[in-house]
Protein backbone atom coordinates (compact mmCIF):
# COMPACT_ATOMS: atom_id res chain seq x y z
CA UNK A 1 31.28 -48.15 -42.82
CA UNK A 2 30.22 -49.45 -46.26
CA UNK A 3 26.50 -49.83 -47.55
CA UNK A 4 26.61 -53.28 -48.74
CA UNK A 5 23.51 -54.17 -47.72
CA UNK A 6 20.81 -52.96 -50.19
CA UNK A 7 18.11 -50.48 -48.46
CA UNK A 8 14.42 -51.20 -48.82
CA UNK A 9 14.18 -48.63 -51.64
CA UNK A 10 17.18 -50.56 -53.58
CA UNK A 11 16.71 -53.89 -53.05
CA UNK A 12 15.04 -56.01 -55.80
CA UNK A 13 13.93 -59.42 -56.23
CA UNK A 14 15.37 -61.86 -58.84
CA UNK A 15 13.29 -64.50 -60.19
CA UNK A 16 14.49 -68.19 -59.79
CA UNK A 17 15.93 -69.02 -63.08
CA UNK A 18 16.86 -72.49 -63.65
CA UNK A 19 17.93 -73.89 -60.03
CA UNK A 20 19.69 -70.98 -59.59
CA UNK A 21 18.04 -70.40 -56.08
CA UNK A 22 21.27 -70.38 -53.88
CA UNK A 23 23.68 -68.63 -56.36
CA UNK A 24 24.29 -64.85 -55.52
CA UNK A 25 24.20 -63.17 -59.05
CA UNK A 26 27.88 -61.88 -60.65
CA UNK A 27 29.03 -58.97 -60.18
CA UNK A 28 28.60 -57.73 -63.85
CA UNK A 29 25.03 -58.77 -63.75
CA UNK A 30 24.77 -56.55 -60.23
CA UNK A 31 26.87 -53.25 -62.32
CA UNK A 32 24.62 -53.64 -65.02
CA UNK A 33 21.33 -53.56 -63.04
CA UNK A 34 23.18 -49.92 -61.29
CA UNK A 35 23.92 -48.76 -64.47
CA UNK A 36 20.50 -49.30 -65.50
CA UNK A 37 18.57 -47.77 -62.09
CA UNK A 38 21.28 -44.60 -62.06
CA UNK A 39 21.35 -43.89 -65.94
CA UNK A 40 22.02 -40.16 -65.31
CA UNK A 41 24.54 -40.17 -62.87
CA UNK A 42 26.57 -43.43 -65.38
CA UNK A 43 26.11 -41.21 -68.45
CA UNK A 44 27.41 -38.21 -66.62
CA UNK A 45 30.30 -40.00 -65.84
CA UNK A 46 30.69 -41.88 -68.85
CA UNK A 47 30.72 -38.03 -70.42
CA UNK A 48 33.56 -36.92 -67.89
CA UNK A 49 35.83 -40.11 -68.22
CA UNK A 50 35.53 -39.31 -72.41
CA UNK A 51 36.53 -35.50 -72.05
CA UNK A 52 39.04 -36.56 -69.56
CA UNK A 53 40.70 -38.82 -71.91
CA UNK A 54 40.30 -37.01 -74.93
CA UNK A 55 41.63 -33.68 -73.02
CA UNK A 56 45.24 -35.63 -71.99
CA UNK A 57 45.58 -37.23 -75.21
CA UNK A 58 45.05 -33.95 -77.05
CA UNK A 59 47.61 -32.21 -74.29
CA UNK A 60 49.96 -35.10 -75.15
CA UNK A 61 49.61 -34.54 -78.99
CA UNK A 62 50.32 -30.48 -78.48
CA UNK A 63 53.37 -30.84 -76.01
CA UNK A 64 54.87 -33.39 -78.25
CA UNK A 65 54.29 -32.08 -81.87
């Protein structure tokens, strides 16, 4: 089962902006709001993507020197 709905503790309001009532926001708006509430846990993965990447391009550049 998935947790799309938001749990008491998660779920925030959104003002009204502009008749904007009925619209569901975008997803980026919805990522960036996440990103914001779970800064540690999207910096520590920011941190592993970057040594990830950095570790196969260095591999790449020692196998094929």
């Amino acid at each position: 089962m998935s947790n799309s709905l938001p749990t008491s503790e998660e779920s925030t309001e959104l003002p009204a902006t502009l008749g904007q009532e009925s619209k569901q926001p975008s997803y980026v708006k919805l990522a960036m709001r996440n990103m914001v509430r779970k800064r540690g846990t999207s910096i520590y993965h920011f941190a592993l993507t970057t040594i990830g990447l950095l570790s196969v391009l260095v591999g790449l550049a020692y196998i094929t020197r």
